[in-house]
C-alpha atoms as a PDB file:
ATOM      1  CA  UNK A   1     212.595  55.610 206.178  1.00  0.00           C
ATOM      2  CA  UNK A   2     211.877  59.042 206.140  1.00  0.00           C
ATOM      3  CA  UNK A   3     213.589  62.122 204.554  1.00  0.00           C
ATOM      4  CA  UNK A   4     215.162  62.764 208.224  1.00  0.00           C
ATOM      5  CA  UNK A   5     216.593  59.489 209.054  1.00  0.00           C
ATOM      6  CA  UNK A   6     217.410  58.750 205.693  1.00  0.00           C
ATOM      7  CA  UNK A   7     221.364  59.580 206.703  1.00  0.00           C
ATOM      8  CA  UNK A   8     221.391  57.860 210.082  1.00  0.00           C
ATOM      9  CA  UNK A   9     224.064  55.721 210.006  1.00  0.00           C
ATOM     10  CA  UNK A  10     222.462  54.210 213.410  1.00  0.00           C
ATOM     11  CA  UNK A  11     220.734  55.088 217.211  1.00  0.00           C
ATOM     12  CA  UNK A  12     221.173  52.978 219.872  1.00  0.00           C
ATOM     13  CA  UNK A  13     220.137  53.512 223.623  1.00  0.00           C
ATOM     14  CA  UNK A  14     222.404  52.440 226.470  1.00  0.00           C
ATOM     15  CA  UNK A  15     220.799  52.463 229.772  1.00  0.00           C
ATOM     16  CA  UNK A  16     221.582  50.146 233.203  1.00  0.00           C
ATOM     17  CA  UNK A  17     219.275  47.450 234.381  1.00  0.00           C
ATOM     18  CA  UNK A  18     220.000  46.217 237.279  1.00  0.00           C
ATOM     19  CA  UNK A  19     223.315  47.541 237.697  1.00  0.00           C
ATOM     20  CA  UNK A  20     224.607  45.784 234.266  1.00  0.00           C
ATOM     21  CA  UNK A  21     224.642  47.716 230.636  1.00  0.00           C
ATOM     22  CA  UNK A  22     222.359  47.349 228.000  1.00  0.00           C
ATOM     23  CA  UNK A  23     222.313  48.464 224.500  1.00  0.00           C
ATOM     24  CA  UNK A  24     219.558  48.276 222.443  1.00  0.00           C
ATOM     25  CA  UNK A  25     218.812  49.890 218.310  1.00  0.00           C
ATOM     26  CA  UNK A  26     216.357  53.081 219.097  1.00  0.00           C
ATOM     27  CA  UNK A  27     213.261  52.507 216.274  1.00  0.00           C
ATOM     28  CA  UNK A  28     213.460  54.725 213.161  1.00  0.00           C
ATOM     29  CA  UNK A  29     209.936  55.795 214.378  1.00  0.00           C
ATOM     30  CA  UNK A  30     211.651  58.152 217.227  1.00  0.00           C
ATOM     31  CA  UNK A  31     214.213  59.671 215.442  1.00  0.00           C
ATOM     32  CA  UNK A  32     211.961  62.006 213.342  1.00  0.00           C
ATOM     33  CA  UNK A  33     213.004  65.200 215.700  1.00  0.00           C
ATOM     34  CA  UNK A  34     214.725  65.362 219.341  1.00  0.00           C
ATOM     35  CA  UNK A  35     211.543  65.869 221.237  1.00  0.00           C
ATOM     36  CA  UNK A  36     210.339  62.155 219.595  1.00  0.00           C
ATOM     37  CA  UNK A  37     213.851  60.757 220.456  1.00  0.00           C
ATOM     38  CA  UNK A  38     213.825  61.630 224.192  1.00  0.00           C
ATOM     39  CA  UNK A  39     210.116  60.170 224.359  1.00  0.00           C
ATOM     40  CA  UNK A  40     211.138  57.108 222.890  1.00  0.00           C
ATOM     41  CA  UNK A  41     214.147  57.191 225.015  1.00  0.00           C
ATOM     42  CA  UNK A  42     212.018  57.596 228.327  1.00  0.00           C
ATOM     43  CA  UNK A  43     210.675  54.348 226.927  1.00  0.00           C
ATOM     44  CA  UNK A  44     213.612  52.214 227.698  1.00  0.00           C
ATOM     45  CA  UNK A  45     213.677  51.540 231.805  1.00  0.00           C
ATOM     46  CA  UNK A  46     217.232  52.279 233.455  1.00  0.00           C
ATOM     47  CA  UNK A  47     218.669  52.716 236.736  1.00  0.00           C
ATOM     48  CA  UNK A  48     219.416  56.519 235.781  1.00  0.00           C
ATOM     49  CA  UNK A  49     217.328  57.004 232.678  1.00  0.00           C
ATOM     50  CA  UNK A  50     219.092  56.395 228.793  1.00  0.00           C
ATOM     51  CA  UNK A  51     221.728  57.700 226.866  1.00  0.00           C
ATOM     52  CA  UNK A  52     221.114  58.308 223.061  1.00  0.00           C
ATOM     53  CA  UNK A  53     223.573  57.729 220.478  1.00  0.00           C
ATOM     54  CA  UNK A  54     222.946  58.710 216.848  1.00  0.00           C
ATOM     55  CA  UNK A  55     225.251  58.950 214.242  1.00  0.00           C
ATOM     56  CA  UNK A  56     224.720  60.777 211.337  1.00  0.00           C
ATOM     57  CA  UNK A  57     226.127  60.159 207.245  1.00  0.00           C
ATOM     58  CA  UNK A  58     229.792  59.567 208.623  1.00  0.00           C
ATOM     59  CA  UNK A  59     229.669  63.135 209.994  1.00  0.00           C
ATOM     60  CA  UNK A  60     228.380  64.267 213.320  1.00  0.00           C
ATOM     61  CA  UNK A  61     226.532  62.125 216.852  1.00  0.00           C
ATOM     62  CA  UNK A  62     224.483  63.158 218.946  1.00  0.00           C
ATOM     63  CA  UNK A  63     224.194  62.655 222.941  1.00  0.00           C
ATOM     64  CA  UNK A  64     220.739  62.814 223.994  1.00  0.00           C
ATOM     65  CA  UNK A  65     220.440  61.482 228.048  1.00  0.00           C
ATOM     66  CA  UNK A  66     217.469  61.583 229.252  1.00  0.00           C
ATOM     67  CA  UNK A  67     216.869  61.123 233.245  1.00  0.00           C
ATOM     68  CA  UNK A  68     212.786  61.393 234.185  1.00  0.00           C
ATOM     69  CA  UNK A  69     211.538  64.770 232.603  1.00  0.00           C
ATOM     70  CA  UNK A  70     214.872  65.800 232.058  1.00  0.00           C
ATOM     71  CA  UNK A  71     216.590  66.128 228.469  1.00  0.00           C
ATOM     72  CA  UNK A  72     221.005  66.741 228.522  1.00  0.00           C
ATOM     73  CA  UNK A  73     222.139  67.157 224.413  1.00  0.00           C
ATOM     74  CA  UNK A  74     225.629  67.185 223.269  1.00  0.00           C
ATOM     75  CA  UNK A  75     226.503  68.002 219.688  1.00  0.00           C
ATOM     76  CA  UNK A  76     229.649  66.747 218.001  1.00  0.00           C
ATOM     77  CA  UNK A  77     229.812  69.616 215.169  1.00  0.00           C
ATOM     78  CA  UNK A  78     227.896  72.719 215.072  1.00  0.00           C
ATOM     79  CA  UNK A  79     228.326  73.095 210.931  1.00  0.00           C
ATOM     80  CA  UNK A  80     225.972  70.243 210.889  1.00  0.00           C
ATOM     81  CA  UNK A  81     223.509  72.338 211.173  1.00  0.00           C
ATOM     82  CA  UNK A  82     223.750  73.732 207.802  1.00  0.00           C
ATOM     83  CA  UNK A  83     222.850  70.204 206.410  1.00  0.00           C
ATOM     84  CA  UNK A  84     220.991  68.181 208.657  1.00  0.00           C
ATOM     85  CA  UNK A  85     217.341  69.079 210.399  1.00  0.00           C
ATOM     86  CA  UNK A  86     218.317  67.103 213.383  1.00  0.00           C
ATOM     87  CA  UNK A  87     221.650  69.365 213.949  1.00  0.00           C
ATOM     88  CA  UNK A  88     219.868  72.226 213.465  1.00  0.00           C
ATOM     89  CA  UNK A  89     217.034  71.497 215.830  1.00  0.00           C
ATOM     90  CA  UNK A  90     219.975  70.805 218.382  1.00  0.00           C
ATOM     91  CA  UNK A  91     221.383  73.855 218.109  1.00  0.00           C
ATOM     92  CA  UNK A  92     218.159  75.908 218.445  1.00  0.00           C
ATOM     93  CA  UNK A  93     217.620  73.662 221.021  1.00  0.00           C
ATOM     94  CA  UNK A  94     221.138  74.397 222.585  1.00  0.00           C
ATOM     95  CA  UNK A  95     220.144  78.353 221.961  1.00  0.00           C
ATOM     96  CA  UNK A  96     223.194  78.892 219.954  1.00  0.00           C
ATOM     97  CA  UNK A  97     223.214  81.323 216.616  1.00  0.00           C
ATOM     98  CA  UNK A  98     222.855  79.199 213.577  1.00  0.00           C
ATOM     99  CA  UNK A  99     226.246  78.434 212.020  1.00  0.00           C
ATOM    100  CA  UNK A 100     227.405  80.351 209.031  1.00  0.00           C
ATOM    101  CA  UNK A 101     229.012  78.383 205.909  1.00  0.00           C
ATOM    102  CA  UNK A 102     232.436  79.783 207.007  1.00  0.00           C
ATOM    103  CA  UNK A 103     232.347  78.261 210.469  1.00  0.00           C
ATOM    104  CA  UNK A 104     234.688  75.754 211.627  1.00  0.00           C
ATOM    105  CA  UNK A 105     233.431  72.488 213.512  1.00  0.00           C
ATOM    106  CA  UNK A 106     233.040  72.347 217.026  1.00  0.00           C
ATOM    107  CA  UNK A 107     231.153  70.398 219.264  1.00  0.00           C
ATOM    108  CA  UNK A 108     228.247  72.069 221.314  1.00  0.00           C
ATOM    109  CA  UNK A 109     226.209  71.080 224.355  1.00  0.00           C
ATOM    110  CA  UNK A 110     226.351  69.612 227.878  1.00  0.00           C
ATOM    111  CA  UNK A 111     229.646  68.143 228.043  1.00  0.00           C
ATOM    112  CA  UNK A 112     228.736  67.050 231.833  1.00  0.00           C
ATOM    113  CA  UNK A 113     226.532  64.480 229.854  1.00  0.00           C
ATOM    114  CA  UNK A 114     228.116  61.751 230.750  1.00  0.00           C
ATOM    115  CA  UNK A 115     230.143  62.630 233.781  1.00  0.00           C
ATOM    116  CA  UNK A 116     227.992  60.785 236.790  1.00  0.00           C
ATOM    117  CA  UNK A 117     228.562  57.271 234.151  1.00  0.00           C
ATOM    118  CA  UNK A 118     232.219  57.695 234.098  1.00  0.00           C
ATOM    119  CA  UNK A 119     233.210  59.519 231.493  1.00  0.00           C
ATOM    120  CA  UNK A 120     234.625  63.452 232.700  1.00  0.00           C
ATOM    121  CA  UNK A 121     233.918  66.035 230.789  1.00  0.00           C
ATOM    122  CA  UNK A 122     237.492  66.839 229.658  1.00  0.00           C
ATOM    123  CA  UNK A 123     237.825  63.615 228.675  1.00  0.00           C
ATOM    124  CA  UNK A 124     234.867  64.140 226.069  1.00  0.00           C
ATOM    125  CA  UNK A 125     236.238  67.071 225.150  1.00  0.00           C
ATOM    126  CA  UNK A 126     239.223  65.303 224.055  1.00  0.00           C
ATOM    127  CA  UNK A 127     237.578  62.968 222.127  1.00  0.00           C
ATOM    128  CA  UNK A 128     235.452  65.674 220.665  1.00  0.00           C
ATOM    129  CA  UNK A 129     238.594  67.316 219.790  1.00  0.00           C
ATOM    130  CA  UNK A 130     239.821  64.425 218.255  1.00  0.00           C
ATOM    131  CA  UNK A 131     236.807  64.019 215.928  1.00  0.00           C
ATOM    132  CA  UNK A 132     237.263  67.767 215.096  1.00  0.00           C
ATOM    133  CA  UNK A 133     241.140  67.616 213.996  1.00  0.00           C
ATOM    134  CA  UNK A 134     241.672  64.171 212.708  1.00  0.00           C
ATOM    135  CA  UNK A 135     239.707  63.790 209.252  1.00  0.00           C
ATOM    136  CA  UNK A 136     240.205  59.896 209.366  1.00  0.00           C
ATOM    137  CA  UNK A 137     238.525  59.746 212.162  1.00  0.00           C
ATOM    138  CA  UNK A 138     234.247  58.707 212.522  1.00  0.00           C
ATOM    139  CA  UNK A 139     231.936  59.337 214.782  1.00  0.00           C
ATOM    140  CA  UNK A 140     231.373  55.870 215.229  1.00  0.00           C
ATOM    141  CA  UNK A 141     234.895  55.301 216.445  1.00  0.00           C
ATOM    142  CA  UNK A 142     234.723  57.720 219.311  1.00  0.00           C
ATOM    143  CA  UNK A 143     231.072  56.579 220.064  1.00  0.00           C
ATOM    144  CA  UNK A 144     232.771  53.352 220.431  1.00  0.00           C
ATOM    145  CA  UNK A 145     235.306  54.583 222.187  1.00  0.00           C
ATOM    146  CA  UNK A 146     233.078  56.549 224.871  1.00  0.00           C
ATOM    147  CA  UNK A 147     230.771  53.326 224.857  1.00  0.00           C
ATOM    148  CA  UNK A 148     234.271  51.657 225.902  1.00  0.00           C
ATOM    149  CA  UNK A 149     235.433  54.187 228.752  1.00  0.00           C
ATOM    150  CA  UNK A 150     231.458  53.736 229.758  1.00  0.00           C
ATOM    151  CA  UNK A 151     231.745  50.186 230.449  1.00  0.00           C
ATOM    152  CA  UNK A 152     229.891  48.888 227.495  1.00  0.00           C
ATOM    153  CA  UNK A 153     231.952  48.787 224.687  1.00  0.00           C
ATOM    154  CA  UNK A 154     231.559  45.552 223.258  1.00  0.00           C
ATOM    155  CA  UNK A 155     227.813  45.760 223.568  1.00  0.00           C
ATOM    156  CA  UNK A 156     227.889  49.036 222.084  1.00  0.00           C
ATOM    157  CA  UNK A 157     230.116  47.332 218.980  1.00  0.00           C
ATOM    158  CA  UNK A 158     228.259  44.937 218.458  1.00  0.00           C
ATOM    159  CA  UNK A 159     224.582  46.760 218.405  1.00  0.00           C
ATOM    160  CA  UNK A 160     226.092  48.968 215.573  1.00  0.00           C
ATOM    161  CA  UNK A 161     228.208  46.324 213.645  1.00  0.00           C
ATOM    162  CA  UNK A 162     231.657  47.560 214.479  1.00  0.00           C
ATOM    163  CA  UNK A 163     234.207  45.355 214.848  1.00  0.00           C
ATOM    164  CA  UNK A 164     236.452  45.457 218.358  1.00  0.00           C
ATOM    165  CA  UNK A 165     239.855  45.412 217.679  1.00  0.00           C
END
């Protein structure tokens, strides 16, 4: 693995094939940088192109949805940035300022991500919220739990080793 995946705790893609969910581990090969992951994303057929989700040392996710030529991005915590390439290349992508040491966490990016799959955008927000406030909480757990309100919870547990309680 390379310097930049080195922390990823794991990517999976979630995408519908004939109108049923499937998960499937995203190669280490496409997460090198955000432009890679979308292309290998685009690789993965869906009614409605894929939906990305990387978790990163225990700390931050990323949504990356990708639907033909377009690219959606949300970012759980900004502050990631100031450790992690692949933050920081989502919030230059995102066109926000880079985040200062003082900073407090907050999530960044289309929140609308996942809207047209089921999950509204103040929903997210909530769990995003919850990730922010609640130090005993992982990003895995609300990626499970937004795989969950998705419809593909179990799949999504399972592709990532969690188990469902």
């Amino acid at each position: 693995m390379s310097e930049q995946t080195d922390g990823i705790d794991f990517a999976v893609a979630a995408y519908r094939e004939d109108g049923r969910w499937v998960v499937d581990d995203i190669a280490d090969r496409f997460l090198t940088d955000l432009d890679t992951l979308a292309s290998g994303l685009r690789r993965f057929p869906g009614d409605g192109g894929a939906v990305g989700l990387v978790a990163v040392d225990e700390d931050f996710f990323l949504v990356v949805r990708v639907t033909g030529p377009r690219t959606r991005l949300l970012l759980s915590d900004v502050t990631a940035a100031l450790e992690w390439e692949l933050a920081a290349e989502a919030v230059e992508l995102l066109g926000l300022p880079d985040p200062e040491d003082d900073d407090e966490p907050e999530p960044a990016g289309d929140v609308e991500v996942l809207s047209d799959l089921g999950l509204p955008a103040a929903e997210l927000v909530d769990l995003l919220e919850d990730l922010v406030d609640d130090d005993d909480l992982y990003p895995d757990e609300v990626l499970s739990e937004v795989a969950r309100r998705l419809g593909f919870g179990e799949l999504f547990d399972d592709a990532v080793g969690l188990t469902t309680a």
